[in-house]
C-alpha atoms as a PDB file:
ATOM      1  CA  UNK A   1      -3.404 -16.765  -8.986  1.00  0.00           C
ATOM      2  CA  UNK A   2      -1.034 -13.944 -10.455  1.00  0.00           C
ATOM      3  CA  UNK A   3       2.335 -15.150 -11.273  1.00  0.00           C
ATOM      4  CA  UNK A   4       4.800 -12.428 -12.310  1.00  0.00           C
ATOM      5  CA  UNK A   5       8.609 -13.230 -13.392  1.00  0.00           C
ATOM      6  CA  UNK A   6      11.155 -10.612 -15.215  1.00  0.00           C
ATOM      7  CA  UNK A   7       8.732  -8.208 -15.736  1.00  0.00           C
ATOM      8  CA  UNK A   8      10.745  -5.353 -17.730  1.00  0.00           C
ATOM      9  CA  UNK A   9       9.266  -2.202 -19.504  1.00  0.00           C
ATOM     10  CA  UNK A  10      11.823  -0.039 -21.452  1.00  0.00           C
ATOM     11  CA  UNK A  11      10.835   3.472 -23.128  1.00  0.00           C
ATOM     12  CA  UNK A  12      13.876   3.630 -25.750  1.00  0.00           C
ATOM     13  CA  UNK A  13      16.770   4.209 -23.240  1.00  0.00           C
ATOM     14  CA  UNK A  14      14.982   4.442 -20.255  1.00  0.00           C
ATOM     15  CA  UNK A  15      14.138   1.319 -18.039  1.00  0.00           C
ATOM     16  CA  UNK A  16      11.122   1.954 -16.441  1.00  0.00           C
ATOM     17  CA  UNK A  17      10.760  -1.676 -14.604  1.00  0.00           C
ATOM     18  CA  UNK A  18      13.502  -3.612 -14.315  1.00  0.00           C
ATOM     19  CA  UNK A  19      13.193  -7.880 -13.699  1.00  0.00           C
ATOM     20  CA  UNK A  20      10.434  -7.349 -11.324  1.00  0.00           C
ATOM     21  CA  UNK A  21       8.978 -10.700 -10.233  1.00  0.00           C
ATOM     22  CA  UNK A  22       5.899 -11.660  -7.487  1.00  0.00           C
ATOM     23  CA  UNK A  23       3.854 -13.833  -6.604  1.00  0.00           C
ATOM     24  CA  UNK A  24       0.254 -12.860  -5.633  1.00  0.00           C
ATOM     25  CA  UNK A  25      -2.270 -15.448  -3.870  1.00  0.00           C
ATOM     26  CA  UNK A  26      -5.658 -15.161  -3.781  1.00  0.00           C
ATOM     27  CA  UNK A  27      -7.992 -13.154  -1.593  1.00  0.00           C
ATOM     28  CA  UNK A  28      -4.462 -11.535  -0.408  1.00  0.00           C
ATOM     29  CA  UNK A  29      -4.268  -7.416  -0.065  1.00  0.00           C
ATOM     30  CA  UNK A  30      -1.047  -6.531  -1.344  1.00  0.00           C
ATOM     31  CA  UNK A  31       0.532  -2.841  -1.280  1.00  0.00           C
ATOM     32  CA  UNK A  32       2.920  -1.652  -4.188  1.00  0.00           C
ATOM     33  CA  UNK A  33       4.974   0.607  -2.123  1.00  0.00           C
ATOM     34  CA  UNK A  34       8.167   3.098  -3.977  1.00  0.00           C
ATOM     35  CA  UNK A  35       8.889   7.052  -4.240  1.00  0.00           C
ATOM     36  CA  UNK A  36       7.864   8.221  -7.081  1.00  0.00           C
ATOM     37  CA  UNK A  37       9.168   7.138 -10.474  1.00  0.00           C
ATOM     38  CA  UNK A  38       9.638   3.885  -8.498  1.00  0.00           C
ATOM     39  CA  UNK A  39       7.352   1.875 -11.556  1.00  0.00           C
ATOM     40  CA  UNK A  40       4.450   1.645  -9.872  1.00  0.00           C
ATOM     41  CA  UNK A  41       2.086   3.115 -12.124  1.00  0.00           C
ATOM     42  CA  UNK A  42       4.354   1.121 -14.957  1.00  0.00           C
ATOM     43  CA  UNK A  43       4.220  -2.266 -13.043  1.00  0.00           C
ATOM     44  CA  UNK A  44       0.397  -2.013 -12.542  1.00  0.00           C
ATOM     45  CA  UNK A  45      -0.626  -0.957 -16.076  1.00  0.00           C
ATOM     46  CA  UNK A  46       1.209  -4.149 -17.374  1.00  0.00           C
ATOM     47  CA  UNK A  47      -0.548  -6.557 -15.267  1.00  0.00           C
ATOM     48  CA  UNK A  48      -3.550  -4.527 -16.333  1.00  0.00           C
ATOM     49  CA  UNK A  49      -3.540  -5.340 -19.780  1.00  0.00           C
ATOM     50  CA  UNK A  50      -2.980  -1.726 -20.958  1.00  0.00           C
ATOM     51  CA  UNK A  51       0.682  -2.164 -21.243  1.00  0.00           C
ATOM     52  CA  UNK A  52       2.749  -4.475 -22.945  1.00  0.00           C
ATOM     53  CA  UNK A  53       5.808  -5.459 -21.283  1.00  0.00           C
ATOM     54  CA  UNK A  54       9.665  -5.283 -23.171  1.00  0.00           C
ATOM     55  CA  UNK A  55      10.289  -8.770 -21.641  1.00  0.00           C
ATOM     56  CA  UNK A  56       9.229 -10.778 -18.700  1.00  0.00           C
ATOM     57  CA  UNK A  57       6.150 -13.103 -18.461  1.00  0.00           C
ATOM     58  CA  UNK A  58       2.850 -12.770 -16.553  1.00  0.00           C
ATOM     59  CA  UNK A  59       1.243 -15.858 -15.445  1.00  0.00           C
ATOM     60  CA  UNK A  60      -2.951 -15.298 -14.684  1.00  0.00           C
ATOM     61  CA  UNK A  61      -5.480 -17.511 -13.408  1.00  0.00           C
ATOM     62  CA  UNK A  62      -3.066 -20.763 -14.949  1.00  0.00           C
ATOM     63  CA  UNK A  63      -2.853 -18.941 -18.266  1.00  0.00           C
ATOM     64  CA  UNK A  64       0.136 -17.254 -19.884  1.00  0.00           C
ATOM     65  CA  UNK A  65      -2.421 -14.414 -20.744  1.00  0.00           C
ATOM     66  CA  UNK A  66      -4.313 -11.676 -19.586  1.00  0.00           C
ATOM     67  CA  UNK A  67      -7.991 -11.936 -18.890  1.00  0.00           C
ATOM     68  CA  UNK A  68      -9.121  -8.394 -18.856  1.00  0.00           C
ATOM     69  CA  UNK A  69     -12.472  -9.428 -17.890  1.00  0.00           C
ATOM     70  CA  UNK A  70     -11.232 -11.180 -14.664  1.00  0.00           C
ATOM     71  CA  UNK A  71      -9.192  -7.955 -13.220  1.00  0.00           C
ATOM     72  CA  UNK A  72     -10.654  -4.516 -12.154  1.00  0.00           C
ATOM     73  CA  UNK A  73      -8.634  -1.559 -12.786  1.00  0.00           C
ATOM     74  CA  UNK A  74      -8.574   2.047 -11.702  1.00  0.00           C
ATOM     75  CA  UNK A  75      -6.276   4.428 -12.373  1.00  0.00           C
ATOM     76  CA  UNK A  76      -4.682   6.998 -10.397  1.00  0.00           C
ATOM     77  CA  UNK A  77      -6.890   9.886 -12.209  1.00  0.00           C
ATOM     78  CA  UNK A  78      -9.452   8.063 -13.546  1.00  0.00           C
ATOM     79  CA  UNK A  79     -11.239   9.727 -16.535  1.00  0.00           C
ATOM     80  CA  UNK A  80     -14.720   9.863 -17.550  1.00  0.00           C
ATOM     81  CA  UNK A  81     -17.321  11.044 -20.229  1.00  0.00           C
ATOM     82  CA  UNK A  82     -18.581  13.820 -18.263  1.00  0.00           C
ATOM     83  CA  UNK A  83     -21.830  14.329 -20.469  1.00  0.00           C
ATOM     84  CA  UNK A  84     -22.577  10.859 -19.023  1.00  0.00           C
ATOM     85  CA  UNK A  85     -24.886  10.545 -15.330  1.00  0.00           C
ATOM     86  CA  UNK A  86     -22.917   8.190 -13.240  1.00  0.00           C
ATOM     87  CA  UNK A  87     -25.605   5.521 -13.968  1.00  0.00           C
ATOM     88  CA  UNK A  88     -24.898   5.645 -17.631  1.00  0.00           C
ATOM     89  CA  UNK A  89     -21.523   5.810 -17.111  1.00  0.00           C
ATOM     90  CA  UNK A  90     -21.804   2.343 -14.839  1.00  0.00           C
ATOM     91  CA  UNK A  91     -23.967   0.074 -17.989  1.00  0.00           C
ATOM     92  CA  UNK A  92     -21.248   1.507 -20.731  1.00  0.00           C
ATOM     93  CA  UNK A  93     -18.567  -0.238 -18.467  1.00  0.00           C
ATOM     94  CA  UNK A  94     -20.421  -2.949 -17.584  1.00  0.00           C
ATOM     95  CA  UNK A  95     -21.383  -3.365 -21.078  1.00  0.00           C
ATOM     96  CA  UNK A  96     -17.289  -3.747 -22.264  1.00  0.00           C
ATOM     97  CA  UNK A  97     -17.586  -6.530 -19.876  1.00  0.00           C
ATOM     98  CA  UNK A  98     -19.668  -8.103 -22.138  1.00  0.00           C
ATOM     99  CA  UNK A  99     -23.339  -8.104 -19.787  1.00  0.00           C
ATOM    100  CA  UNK A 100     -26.290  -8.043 -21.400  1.00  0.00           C
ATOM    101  CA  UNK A 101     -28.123  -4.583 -20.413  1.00  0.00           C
ATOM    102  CA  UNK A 102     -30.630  -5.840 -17.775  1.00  0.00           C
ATOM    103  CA  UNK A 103     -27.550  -7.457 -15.966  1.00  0.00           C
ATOM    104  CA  UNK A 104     -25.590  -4.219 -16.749  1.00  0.00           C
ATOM    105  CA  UNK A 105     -27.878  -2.327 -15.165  1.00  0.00           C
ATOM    106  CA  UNK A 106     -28.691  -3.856 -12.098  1.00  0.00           C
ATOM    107  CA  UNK A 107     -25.208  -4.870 -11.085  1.00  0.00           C
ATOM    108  CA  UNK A 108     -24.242  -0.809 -11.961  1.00  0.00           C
ATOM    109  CA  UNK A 109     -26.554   0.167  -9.506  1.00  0.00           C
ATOM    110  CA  UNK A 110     -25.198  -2.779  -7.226  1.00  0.00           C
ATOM    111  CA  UNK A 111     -21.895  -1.433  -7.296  1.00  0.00           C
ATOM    112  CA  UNK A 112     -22.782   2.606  -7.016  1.00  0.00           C
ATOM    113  CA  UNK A 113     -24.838   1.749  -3.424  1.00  0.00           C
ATOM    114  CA  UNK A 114     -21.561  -0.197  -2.508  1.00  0.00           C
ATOM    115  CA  UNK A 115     -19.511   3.092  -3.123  1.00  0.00           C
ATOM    116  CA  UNK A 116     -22.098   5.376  -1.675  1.00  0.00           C
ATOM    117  CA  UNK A 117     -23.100   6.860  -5.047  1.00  0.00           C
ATOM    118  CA  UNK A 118     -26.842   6.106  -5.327  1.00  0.00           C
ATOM    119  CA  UNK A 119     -27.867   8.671  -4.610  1.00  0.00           C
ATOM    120  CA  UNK A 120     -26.394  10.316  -7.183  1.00  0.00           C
ATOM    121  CA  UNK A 121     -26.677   7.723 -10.015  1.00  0.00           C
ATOM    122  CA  UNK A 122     -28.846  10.638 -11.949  1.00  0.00           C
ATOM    123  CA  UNK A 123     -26.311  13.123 -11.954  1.00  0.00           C
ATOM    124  CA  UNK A 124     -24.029  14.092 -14.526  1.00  0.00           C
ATOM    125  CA  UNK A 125     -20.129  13.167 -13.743  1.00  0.00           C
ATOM    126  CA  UNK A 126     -19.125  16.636 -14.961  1.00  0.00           C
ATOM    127  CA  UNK A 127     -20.622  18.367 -11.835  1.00  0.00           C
ATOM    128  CA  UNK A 128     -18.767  15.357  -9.168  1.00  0.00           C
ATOM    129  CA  UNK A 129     -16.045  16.192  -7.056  1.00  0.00           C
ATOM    130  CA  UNK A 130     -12.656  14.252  -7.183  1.00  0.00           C
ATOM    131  CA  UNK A 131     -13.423  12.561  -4.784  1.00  0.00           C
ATOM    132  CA  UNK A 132     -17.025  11.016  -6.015  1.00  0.00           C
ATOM    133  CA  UNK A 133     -14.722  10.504  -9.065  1.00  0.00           C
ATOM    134  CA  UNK A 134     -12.858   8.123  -7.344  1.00  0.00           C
ATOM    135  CA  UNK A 135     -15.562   6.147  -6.260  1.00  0.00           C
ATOM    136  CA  UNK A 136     -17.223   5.762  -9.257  1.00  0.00           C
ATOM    137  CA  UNK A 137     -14.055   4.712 -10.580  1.00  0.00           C
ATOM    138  CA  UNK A 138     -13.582   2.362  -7.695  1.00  0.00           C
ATOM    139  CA  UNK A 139     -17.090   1.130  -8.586  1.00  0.00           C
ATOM    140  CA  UNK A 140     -16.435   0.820 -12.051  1.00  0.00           C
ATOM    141  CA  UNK A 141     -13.835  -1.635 -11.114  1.00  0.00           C
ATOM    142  CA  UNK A 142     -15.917  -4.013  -9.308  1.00  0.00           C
ATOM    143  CA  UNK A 143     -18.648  -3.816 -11.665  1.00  0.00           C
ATOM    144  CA  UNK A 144     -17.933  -6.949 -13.176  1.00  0.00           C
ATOM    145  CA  UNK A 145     -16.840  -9.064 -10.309  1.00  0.00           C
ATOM    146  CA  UNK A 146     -12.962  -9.719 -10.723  1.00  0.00           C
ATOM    147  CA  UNK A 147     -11.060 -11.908  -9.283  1.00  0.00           C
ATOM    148  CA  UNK A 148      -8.111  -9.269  -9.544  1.00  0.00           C
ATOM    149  CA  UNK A 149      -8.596  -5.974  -8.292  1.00  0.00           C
ATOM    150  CA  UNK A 150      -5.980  -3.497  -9.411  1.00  0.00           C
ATOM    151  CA  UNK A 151      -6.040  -0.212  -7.611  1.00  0.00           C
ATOM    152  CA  UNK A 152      -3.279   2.744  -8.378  1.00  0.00           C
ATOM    153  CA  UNK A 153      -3.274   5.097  -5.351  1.00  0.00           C
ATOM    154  CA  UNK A 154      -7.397   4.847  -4.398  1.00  0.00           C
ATOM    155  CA  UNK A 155      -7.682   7.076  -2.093  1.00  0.00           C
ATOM    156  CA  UNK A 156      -5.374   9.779  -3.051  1.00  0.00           C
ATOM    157  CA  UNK A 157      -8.162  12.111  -3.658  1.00  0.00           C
ATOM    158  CA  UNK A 158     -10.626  11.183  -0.491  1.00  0.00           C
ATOM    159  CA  UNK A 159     -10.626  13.116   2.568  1.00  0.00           C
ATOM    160  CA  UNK A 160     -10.057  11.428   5.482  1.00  0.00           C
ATOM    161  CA  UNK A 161     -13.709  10.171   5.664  1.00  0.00           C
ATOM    162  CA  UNK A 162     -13.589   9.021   2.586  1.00  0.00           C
ATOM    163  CA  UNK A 163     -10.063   7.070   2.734  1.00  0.00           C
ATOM    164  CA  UNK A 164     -11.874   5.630   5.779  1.00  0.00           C
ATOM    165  CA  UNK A 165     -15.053   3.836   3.977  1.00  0.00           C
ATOM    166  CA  UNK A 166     -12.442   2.982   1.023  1.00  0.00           C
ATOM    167  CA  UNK A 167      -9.917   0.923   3.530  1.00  0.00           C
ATOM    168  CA  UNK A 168     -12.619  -0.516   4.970  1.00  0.00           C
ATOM    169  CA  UNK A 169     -14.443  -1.627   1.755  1.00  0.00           C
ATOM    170  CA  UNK A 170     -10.428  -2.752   0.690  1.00  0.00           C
ATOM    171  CA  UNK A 171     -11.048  -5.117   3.880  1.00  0.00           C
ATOM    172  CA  UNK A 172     -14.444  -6.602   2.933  1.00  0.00           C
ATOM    173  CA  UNK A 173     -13.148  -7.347  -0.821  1.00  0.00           C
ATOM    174  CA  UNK A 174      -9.834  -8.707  -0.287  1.00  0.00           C
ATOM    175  CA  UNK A 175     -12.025 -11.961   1.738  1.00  0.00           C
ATOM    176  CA  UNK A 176     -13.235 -12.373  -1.962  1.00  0.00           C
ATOM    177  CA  UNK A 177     -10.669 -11.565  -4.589  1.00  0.00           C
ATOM    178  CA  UNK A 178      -7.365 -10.401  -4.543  1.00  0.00           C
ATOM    179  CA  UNK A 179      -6.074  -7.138  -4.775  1.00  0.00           C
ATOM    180  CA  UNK A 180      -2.986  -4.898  -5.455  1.00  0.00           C
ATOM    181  CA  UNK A 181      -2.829  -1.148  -5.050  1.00  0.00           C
ATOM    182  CA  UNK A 182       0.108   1.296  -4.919  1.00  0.00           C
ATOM    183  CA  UNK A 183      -0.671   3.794  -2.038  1.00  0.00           C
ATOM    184  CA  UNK A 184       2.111   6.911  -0.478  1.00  0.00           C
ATOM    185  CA  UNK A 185       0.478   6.515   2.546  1.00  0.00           C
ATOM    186  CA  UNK A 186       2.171   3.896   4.176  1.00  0.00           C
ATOM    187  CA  UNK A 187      -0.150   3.548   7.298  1.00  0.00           C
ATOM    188  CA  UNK A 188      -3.037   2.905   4.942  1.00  0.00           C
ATOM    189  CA  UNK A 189      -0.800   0.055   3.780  1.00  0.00           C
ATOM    190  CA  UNK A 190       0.106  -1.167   7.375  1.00  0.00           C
ATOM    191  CA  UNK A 191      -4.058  -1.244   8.255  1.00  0.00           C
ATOM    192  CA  UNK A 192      -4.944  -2.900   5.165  1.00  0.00           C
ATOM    193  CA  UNK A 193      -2.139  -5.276   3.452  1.00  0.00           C
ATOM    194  CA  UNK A 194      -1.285  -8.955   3.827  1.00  0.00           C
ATOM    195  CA  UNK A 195       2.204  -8.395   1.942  1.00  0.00           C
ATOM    196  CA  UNK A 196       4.074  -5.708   0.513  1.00  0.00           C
ATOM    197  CA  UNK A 197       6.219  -5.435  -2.442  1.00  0.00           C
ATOM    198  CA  UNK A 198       8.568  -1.836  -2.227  1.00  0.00           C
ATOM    199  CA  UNK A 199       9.982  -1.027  -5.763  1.00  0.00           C
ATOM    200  CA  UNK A 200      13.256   1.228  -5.620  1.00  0.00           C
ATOM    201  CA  UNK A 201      14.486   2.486  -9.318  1.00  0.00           C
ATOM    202  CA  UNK A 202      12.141  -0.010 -11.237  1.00  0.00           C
ATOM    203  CA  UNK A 203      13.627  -2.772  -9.156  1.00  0.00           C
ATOM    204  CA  UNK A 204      11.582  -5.178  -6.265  1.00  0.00           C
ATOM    205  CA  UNK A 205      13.965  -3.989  -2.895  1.00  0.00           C
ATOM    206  CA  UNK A 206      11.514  -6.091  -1.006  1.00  0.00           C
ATOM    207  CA  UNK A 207       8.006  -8.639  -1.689  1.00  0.00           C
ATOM    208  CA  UNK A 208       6.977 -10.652   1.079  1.00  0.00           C
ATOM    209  CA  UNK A 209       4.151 -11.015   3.992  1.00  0.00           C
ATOM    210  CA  UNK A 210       4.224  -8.086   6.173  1.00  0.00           C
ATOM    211  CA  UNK A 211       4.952  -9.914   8.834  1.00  0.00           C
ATOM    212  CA  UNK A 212       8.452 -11.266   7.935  1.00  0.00           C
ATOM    213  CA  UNK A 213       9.484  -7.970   7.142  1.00  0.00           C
ATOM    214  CA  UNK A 214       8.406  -6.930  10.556  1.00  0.00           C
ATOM    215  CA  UNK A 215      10.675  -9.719  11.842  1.00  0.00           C
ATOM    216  CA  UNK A 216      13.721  -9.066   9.653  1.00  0.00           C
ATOM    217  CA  UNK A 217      13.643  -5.440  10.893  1.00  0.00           C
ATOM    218  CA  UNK A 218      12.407  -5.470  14.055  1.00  0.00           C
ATOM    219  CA  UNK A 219      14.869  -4.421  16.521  1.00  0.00           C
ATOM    220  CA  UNK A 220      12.807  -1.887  18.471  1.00  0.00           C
ATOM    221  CA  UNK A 221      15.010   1.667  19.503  1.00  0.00           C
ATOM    222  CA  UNK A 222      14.036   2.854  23.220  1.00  0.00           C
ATOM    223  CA  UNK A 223      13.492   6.371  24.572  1.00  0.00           C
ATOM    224  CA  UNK A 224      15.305   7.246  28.181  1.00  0.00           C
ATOM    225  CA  UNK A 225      14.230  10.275  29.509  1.00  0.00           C
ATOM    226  CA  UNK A 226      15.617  11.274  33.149  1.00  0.00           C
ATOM    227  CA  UNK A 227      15.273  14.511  35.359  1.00  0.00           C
ATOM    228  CA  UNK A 228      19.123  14.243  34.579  1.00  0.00           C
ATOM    229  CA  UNK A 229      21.547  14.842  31.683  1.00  0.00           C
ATOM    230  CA  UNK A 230      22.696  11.419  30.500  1.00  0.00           C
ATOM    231  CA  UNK A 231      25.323  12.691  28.298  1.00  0.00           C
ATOM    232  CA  UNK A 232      29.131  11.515  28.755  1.00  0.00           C
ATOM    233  CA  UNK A 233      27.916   7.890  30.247  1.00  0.00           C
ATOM    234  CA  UNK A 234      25.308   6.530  28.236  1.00  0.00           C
ATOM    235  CA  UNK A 235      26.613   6.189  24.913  1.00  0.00           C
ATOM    236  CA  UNK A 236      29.761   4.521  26.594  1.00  0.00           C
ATOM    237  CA  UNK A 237      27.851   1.436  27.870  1.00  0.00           C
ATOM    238  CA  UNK A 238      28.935  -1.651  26.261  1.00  0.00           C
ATOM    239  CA  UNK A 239      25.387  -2.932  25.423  1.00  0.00           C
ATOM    240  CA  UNK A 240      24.056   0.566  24.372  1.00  0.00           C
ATOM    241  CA  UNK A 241      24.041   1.932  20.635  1.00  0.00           C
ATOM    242  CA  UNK A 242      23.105   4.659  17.970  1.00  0.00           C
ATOM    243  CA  UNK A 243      22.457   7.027  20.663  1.00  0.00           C
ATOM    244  CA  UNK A 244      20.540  10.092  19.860  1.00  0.00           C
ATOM    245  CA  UNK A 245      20.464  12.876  22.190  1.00  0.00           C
ATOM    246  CA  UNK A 246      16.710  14.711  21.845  1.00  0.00           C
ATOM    247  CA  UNK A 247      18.075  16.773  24.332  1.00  0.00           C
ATOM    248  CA  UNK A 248      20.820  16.248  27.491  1.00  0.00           C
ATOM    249  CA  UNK A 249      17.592  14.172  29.907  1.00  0.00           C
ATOM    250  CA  UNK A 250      16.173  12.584  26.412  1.00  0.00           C
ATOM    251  CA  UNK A 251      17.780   9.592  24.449  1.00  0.00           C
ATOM    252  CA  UNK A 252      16.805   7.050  21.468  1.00  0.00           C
ATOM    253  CA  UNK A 253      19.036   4.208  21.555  1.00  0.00           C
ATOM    254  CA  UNK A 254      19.344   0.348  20.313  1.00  0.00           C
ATOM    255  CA  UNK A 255      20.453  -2.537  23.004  1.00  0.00           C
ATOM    256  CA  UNK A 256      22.202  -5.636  21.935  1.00  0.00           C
ATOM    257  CA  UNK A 257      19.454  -7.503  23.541  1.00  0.00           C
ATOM    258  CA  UNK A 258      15.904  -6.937  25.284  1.00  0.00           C
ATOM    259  CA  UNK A 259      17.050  -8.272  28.530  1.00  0.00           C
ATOM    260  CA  UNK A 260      19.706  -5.632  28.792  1.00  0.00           C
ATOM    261  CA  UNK A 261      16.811  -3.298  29.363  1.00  0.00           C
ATOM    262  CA  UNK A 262      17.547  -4.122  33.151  1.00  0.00           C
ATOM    263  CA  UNK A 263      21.105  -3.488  33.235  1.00  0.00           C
ATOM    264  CA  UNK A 264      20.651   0.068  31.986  1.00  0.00           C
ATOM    265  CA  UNK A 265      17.938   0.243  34.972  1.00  0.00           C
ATOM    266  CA  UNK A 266      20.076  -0.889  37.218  1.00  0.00           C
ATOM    267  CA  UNK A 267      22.951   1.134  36.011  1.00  0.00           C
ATOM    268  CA  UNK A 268      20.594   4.375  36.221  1.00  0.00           C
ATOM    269  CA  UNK A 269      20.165   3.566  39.697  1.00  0.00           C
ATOM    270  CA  UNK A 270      23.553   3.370  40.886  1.00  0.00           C
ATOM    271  CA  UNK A 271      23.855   6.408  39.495  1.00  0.00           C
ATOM    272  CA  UNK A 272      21.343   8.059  41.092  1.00  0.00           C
ATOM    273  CA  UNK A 273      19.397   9.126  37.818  1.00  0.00           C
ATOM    274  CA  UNK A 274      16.108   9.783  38.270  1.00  0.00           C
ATOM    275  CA  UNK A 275      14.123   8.217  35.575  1.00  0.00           C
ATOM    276  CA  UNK A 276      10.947  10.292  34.079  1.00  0.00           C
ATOM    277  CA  UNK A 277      10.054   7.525  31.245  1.00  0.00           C
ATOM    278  CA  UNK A 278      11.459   5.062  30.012  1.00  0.00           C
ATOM    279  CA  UNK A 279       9.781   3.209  27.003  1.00  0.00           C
ATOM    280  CA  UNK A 280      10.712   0.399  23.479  1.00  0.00           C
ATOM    281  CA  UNK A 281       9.472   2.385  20.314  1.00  0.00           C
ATOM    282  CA  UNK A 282       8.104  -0.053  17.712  1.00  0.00           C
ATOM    283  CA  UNK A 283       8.968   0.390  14.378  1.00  0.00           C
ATOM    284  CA  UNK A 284       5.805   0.819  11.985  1.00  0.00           C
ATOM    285  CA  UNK A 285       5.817   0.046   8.195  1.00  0.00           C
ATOM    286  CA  UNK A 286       7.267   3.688   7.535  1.00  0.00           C
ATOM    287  CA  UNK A 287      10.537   2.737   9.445  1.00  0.00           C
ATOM    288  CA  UNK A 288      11.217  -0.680   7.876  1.00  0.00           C
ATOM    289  CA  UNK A 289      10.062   0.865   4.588  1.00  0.00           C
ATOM    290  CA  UNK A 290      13.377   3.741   4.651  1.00  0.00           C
ATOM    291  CA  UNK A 291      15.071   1.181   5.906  1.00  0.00           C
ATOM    292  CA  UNK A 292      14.717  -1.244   3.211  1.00  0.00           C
ATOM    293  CA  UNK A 293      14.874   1.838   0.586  1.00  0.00           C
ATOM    294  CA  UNK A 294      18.244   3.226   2.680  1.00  0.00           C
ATOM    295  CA  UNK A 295      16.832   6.435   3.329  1.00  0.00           C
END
């Protein structure tokens, strides 16, 4: 649905994006991952339509151009007309979408009951908190039905009930259109996302399914701990690696293969170690995602 090939934005000297290129399928969740002033924020307003790239091509719906009217957008800080009520608010951007007003109006109200906001279609935006902000931009968005559904850190300014009904809405949508969001919160990512593209510099470090990039990183570490120091012995073992003492009784280490897992049992026991735990830590999207970045 979205093809996206050199994508490069330059501010005189600067380059803010640099050859980026994805592909995006549809009804797939992806997550635009990167510290900041990766070109997230860059990257997303291009494909948006608000930003014209330096170089690079964007491939939409089979078209070499943008249809604004198929893609949703909202912003990191959305901004409003805050003598508007949230209702009003809802037909005017419905409206730029080209609906008539009767259709403008009922699929407004449509999308504020989605978001949670009927109840306060009535009230001016001016007296919302950030966080109803957000979801009237959210619902703003999905006014018009996209097939693209761009999202720039959504639930930055939620509380943690709120980032809850906003993943799970992100869950319902994606089996109908496709969308991208950036997000800092990388276990938001991990619940949500299909693939993941990470963006170091203005570069792509990494774009796949989340899945292969589970497999390409994921030798698990394990945790030892014994009633015993295991200092002087362990780190010596042949199949043993990176060892990190937590303290003398606690170590993280690698093994050159699951199955050596027993030898270090056995070799615990013929040294009469008594074992407290001993347990394979999996490595989430935060771990492959500074290891990828090389942090």
């Amino acid at each position: 649905m979205l093809s996206v090939n050199g994508l490069t934005k330059m501010y005189q000297q600067h380059q803010a994006v640099r050859n980026v290129s994805f592909d995006l399928e549809y009804q797939q969740c992806v997550a635009l991952l990167g510290p900041n002033g990766a070109g997230k924020t860059t990257t997303l307003q291009m494909l948006s339509g608000l930003l014209a790239p330096t170089s690079g091509g964007i491939r939409f719906l089979g078209r070499e151009s943008i249809n604004r009217l198929e893609i949703g957008y909202l912003p990191q800080h959305p901004a409003f007309f805050s003598w508007m009520t949230a209702l009003e608010y809802m037909v005017f951007a419905a409206r730029l979408s080209k609906m008539k007003r009767r259709e403008a109006l009922e699929k407004s109200r449509t999308a504020l009951r989605y978001v949670g906001l009927e109840k306060e279609e009535d009230r001016k935006i001016s007296g919302f908190s950030g966080g109803m902000k957000q979801r009237l931009g959210l619902a703003q968005a999905l006014v018009h039905e996209p097939s693209l559904l761009i999202l720039d850190e959504p639930v930055s300014a939620l509380d943690p009930a709120g980032r809850r009904e906003v993943l799970d809405m992100m869950k319902e949508l994606k089996k109908k259109m496709t969308i991208l969001f950036s997000t800092h919160v990388l276990h938001d990512a991990e619940e949500v996302c299909d693939q993941v593209i990470m963006l170091k510099e203005g570069a792509v470090k990494w774009s796949g399914p989340l899945h292969r990039l589970k497999n390409r990183h994921l030798k698990p570490s394990y945790i030892l701990t014994a009633e015993e120091s295991l200092e002087g012995w362990l780190e010596h073992l042949p199949y043993v690696s990176k060892v990190v003492y937590h303290k003398p009784s606690q170590a993280e280490f690698y093994l050159t293969d699951r199955s050596d897992s027993r030898r270090l049992l056995a070799e615990c026991l013929s040294r009469q170690v008594s074992i407290v735990r001993f347990e394979q830590k999996t490595m989430s999207l935060e771990d492959m995602y500074l290891k990828v970045m090389g942090l």
